[in-house]
PDB file of N, CA and C in Angstrom:
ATOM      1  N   UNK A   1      12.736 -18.578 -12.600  1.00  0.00           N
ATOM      2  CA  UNK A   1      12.372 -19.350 -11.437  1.00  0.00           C
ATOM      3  C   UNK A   1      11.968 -18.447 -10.269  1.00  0.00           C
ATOM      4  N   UNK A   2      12.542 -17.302 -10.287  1.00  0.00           N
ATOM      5  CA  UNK A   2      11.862 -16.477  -8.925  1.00  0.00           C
ATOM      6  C   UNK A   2      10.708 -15.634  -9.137  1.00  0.00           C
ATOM      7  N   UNK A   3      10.646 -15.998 -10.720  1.00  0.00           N
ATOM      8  CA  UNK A   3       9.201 -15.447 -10.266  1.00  0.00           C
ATOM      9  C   UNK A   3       7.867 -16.168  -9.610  1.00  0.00           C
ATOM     10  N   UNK A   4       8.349 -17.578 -10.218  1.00  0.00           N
ATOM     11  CA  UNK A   4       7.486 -18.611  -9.769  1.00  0.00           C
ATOM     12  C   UNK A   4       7.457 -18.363  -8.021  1.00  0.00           C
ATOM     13  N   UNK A   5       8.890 -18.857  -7.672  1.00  0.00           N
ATOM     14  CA  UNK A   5       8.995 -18.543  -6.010  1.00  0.00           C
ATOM     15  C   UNK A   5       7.719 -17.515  -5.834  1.00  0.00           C
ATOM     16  N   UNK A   6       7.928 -16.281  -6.018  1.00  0.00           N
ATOM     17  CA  UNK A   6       7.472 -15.214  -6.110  1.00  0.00           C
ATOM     18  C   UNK A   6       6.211 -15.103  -5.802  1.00  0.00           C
ATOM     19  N   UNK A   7       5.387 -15.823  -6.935  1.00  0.00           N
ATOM     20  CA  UNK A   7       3.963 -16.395  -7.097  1.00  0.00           C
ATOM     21  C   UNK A   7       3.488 -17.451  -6.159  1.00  0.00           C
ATOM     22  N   UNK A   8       4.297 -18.231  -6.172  1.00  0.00           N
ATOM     23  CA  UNK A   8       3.960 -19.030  -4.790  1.00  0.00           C
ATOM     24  C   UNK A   8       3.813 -18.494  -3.428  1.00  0.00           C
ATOM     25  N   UNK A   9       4.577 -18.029  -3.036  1.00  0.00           N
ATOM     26  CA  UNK A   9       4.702 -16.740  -1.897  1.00  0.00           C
ATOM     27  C   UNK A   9       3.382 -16.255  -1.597  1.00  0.00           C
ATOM     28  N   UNK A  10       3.453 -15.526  -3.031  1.00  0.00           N
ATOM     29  CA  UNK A  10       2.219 -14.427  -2.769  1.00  0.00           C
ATOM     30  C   UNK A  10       0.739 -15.353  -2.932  1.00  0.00           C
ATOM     31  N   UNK A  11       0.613 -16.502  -3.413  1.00  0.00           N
ATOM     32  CA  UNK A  11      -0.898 -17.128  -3.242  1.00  0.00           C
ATOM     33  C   UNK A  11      -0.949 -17.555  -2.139  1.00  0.00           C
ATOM     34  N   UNK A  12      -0.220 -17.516  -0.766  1.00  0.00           N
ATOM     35  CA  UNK A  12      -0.218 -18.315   0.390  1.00  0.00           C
ATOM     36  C   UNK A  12      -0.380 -17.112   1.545  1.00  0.00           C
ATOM     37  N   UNK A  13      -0.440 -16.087   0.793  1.00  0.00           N
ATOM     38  CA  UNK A  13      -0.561 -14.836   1.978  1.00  0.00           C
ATOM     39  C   UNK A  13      -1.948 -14.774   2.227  1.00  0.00           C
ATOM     40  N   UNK A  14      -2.265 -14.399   3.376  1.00  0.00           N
ATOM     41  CA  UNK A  14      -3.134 -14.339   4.507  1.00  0.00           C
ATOM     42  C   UNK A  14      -4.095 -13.027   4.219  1.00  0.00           C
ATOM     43  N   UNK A  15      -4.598 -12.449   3.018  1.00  0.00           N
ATOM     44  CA  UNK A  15      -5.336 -11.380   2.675  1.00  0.00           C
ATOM     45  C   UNK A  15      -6.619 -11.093   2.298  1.00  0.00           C
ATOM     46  N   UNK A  16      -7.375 -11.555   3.215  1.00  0.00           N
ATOM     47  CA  UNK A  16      -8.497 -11.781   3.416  1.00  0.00           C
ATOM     48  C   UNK A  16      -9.327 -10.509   4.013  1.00  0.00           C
ATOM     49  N   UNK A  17      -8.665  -9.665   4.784  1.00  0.00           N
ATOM     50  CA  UNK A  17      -8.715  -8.470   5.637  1.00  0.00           C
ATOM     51  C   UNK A  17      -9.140  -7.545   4.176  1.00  0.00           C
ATOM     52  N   UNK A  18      -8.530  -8.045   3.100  1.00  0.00           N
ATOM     53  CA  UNK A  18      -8.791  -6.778   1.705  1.00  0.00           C
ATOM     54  C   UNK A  18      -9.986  -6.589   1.461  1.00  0.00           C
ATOM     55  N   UNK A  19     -11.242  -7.527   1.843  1.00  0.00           N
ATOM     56  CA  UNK A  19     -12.221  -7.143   1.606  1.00  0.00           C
ATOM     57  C   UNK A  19     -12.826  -6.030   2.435  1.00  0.00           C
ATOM     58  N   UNK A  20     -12.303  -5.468   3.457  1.00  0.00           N
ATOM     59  CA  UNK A  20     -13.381  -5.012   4.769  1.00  0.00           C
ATOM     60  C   UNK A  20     -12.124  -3.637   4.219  1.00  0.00           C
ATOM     61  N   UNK A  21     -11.586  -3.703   3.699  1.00  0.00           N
ATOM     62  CA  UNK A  21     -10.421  -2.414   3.379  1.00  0.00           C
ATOM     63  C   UNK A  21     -11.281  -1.117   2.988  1.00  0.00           C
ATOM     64  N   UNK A  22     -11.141  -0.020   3.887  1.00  0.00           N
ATOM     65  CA  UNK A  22     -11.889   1.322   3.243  1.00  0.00           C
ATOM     66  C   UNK A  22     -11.413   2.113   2.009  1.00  0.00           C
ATOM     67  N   UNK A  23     -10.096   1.459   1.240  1.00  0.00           N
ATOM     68  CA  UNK A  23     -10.148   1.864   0.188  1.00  0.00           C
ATOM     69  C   UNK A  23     -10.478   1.536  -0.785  1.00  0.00           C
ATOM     70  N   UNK A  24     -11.291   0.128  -1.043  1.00  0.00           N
ATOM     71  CA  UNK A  24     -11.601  -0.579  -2.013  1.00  0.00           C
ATOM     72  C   UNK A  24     -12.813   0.255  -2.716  1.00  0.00           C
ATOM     73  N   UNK A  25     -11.792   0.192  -3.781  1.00  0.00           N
ATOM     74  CA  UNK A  25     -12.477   0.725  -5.186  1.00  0.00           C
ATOM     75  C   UNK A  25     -11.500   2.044  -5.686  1.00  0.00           C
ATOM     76  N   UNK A  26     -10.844   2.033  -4.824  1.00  0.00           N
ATOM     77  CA  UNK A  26      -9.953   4.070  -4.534  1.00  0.00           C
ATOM     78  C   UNK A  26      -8.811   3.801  -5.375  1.00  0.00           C
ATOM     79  N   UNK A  27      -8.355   2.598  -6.040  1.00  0.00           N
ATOM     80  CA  UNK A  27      -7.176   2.668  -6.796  1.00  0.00           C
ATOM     81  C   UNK A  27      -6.328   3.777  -7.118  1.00  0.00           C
ATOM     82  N   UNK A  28      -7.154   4.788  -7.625  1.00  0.00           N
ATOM     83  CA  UNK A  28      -6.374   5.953  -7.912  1.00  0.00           C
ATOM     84  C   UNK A  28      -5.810   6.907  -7.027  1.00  0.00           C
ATOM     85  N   UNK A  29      -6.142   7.029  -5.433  1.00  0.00           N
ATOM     86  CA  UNK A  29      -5.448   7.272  -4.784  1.00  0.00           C
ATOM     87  C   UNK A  29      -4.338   6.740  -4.103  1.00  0.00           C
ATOM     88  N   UNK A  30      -3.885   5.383  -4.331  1.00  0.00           N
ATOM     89  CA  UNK A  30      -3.345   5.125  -3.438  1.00  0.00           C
ATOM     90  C   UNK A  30      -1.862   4.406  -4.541  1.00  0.00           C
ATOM     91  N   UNK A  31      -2.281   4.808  -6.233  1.00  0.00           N
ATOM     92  CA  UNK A  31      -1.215   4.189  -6.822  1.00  0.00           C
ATOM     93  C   UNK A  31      -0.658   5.093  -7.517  1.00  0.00           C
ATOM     94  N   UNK A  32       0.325   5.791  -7.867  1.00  0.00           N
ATOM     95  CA  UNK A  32       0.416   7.128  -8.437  1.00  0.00           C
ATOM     96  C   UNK A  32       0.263   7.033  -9.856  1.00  0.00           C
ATOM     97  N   UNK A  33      -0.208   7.631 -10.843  1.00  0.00           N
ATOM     98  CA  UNK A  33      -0.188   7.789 -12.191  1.00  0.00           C
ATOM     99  C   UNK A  33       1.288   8.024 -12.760  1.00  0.00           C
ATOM    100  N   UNK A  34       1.421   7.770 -13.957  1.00  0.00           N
ATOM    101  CA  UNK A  34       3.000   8.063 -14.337  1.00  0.00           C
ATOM    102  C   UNK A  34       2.893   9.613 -14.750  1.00  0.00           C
ATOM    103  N   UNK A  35       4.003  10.022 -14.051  1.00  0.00           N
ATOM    104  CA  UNK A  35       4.786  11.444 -14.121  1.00  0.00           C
ATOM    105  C   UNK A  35       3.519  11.982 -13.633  1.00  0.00           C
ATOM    106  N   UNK A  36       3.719  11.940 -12.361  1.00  0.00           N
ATOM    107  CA  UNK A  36       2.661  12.577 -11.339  1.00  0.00           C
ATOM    108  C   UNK A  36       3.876  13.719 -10.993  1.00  0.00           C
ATOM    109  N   UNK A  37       3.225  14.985 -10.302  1.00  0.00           N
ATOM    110  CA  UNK A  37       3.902  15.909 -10.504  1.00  0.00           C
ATOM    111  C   UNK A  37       3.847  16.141  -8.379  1.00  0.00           C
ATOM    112  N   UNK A  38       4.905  16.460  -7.902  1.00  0.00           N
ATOM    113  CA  UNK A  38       4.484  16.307  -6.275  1.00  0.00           C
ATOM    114  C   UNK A  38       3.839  16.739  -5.993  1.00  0.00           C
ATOM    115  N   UNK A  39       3.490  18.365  -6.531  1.00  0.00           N
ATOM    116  CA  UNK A  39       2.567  18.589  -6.063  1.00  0.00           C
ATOM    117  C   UNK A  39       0.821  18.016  -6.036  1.00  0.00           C
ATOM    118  N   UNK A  40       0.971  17.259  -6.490  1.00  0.00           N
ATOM    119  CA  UNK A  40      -0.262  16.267  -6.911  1.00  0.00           C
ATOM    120  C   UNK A  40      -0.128  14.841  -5.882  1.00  0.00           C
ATOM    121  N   UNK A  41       0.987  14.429  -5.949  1.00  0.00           N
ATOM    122  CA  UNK A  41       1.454  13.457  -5.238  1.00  0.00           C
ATOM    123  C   UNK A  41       0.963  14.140  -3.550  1.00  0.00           C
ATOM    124  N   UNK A  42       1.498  15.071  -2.959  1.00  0.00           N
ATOM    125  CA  UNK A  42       1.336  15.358  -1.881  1.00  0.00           C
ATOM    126  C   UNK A  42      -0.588  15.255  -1.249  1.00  0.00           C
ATOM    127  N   UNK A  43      -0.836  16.228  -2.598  1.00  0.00           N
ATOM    128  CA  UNK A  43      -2.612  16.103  -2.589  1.00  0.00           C
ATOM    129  C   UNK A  43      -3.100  14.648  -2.621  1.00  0.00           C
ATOM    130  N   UNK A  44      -2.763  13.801  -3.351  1.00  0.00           N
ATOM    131  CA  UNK A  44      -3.584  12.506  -3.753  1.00  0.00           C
ATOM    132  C   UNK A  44      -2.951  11.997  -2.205  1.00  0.00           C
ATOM    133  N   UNK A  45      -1.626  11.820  -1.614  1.00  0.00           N
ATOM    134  CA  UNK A  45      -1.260  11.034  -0.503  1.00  0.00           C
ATOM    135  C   UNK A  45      -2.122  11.660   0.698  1.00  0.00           C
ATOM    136  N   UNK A  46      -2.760  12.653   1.083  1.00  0.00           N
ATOM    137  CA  UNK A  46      -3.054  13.750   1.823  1.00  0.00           C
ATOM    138  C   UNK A  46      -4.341  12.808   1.964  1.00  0.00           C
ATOM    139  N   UNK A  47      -5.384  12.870   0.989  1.00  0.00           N
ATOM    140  CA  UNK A  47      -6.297  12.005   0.286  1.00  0.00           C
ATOM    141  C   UNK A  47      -6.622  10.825   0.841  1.00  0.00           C
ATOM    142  N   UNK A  48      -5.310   9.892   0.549  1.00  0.00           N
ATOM    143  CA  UNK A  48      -5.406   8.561   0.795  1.00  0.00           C
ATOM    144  C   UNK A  48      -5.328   8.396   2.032  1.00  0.00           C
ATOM    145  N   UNK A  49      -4.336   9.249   3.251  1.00  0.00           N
ATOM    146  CA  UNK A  49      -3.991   9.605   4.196  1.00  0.00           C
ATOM    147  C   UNK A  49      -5.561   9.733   5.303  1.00  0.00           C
ATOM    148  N   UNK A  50      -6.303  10.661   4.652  1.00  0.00           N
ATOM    149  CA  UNK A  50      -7.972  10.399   5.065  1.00  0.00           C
ATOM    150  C   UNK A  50      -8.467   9.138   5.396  1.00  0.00           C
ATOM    151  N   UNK A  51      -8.964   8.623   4.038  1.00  0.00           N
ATOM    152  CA  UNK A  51      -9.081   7.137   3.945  1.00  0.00           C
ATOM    153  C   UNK A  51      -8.778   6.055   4.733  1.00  0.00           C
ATOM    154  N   UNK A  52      -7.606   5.964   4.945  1.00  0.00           N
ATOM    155  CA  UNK A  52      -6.448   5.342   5.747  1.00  0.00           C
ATOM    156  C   UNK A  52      -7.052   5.556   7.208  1.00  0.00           C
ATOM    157  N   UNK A  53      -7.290   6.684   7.640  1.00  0.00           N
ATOM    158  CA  UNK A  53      -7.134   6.847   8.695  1.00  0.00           C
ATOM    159  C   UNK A  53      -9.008   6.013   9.588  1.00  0.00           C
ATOM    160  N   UNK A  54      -9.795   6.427   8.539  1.00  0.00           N
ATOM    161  CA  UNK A  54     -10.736   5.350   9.463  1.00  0.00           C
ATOM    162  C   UNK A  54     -11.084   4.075   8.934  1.00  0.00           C
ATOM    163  N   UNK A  55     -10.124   3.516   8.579  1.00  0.00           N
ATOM    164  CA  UNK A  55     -10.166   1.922   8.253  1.00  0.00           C
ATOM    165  C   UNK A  55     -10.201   1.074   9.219  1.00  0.00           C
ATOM    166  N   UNK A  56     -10.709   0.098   8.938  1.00  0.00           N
ATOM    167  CA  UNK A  56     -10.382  -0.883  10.306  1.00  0.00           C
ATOM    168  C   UNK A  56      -9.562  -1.548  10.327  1.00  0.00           C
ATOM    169  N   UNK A  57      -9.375  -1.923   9.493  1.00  0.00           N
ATOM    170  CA  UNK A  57      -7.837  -3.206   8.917  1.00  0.00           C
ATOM    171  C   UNK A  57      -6.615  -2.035   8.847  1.00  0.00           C
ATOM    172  N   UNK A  58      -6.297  -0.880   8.962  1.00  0.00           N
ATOM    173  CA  UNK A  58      -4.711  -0.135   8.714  1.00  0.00           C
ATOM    174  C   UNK A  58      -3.632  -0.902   8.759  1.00  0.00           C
ATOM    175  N   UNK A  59      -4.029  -1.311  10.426  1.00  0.00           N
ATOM    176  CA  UNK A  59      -2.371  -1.753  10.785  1.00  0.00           C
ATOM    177  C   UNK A  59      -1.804  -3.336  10.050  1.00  0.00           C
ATOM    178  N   UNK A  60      -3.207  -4.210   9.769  1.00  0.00           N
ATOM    179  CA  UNK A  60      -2.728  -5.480   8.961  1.00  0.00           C
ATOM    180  C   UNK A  60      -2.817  -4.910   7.506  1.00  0.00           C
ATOM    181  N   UNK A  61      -2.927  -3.859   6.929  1.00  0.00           N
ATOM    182  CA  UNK A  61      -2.290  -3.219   5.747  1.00  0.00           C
ATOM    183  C   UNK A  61      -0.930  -2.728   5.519  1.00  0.00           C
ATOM    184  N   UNK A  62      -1.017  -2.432   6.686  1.00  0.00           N
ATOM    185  CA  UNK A  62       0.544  -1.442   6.492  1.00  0.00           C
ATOM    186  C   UNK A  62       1.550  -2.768   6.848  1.00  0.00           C
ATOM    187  N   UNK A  63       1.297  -3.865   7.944  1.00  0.00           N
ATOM    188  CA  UNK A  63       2.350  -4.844   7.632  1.00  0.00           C
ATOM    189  C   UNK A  63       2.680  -5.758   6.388  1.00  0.00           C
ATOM    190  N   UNK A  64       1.529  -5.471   6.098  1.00  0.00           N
ATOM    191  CA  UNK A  64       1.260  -6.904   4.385  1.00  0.00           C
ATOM    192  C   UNK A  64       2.180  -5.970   4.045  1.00  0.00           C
ATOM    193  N   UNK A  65       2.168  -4.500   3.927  1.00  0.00           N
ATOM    194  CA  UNK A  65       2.744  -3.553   2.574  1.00  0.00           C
ATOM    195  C   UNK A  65       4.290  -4.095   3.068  1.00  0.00           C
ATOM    196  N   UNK A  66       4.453  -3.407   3.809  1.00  0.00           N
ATOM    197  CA  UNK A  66       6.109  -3.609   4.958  1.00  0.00           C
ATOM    198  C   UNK A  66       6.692  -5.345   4.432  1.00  0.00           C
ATOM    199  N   UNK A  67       5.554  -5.951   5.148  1.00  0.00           N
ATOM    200  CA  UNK A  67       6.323  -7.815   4.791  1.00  0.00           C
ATOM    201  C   UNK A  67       6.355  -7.947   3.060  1.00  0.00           C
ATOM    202  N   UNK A  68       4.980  -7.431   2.289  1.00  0.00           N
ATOM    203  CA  UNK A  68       5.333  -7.900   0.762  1.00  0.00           C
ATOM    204  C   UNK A  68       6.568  -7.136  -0.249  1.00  0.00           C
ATOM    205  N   UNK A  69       6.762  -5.746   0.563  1.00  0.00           N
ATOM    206  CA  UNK A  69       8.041  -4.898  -0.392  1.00  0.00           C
ATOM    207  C   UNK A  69       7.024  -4.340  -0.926  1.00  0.00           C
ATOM    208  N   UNK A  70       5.636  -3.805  -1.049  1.00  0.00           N
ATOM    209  CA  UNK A  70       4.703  -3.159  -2.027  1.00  0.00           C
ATOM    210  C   UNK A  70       5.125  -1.796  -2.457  1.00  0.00           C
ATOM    211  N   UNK A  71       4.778  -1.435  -3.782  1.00  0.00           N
ATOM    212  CA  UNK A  71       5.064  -0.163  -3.763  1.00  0.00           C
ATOM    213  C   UNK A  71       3.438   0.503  -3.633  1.00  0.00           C
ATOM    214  N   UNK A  72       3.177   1.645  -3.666  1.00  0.00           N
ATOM    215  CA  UNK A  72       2.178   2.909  -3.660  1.00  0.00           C
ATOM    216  C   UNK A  72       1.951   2.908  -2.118  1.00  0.00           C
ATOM    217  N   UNK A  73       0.862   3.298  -1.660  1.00  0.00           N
ATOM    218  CA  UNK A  73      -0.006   4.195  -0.048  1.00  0.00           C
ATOM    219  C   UNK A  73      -0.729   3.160   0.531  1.00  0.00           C
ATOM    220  N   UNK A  74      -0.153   2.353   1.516  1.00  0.00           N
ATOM    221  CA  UNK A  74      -0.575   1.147   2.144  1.00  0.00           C
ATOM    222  C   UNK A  74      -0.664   1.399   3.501  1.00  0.00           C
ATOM    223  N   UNK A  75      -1.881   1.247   3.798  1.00  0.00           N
ATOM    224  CA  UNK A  75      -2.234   1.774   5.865  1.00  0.00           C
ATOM    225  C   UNK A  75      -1.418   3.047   6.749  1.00  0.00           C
ATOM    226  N   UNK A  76      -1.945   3.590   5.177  1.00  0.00           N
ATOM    227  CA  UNK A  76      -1.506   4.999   5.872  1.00  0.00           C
ATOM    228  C   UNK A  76      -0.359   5.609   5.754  1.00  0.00           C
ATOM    229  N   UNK A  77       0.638   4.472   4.870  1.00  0.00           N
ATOM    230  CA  UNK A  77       2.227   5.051   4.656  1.00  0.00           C
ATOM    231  C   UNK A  77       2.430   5.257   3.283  1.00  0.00           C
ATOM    232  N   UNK A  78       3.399   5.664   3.111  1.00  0.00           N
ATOM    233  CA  UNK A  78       4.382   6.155   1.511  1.00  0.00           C
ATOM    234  C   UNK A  78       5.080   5.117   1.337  1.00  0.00           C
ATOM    235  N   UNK A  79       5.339   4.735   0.255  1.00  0.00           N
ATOM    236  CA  UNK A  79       6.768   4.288   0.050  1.00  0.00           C
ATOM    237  C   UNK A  79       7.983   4.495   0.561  1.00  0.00           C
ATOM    238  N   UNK A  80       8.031   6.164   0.765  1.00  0.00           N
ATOM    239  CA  UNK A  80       8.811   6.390   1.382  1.00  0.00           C
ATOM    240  C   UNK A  80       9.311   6.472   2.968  1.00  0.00           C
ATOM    241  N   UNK A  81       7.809   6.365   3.146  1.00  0.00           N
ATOM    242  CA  UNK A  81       7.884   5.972   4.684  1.00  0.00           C
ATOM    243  C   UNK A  81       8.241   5.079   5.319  1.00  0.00           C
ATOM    244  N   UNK A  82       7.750   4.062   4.494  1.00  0.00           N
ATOM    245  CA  UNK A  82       7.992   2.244   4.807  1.00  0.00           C
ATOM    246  C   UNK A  82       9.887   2.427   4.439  1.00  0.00           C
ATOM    247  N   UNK A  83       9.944   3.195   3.807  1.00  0.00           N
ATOM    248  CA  UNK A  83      11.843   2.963   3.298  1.00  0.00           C
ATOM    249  C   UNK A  83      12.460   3.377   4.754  1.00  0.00           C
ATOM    250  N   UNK A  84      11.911   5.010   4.876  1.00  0.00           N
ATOM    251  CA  UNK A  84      12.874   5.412   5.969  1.00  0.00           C
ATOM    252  C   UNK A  84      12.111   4.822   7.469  1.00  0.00           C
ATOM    253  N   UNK A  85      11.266   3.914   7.646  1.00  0.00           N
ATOM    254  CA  UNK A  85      11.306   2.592   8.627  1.00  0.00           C
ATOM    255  C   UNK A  85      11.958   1.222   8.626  1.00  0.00           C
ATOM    256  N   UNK A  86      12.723   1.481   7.567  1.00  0.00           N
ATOM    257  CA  UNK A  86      13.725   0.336   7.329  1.00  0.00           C
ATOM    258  C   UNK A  86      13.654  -0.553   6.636  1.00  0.00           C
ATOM    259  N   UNK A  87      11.876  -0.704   5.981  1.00  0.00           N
ATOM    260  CA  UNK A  87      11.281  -1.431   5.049  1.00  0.00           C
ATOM    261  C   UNK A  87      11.451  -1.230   3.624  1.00  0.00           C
ATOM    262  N   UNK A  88      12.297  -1.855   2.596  1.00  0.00           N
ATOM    263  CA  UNK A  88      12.928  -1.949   1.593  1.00  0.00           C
ATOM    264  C   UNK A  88      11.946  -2.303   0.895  1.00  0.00           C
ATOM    265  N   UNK A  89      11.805  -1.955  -1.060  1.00  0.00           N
ATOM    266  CA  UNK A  89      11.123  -2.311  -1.793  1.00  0.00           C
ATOM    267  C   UNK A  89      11.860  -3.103  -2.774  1.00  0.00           C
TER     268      UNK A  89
END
């Protein structure tokens, strides 16, 4: 049943802004591959970090990421960033 919740949730979100997103198409920077090695991680976030930075939509990225629990590189943050801002996944 929560996933349904879940699904419901997420078809009612407001993400419309994804089209005008400067990373669209960049998947691979912004989701890590399995057993990515940090030092790769640091490079690819560094990367996405670019990207990020002349978008126009960032800041309604980085809250979708923050409000949905997302994991990977959302308006400019880490996972881990959004954690140690208090934002839980």
């Amino acid at each position: 049943m929560a996933a349904l919740d879940s699904f419901a949730r997420r078809a009612i979100t407001d993400d419309d802004w994804m089209v005008s997103a400067a990373c669209k198409g960049l998947t691979h920077l912004f989701f890590p591959p399995p057993a990515e090695r940090p030092q790769a991680r640091e490079r690819r976030e560094a990367t996405a970090r670019e990207v990020c930075a002349s978008c126009t939509v960032r800041s309604l990225c980085r809250a979708f990421a923050r409000d949905e629990h997302e994991y990977g590189f959302w308006g400019g943050e880490s996972e881990d960033e959004r954690h140690a801002a208090g934002y839980r996944l």
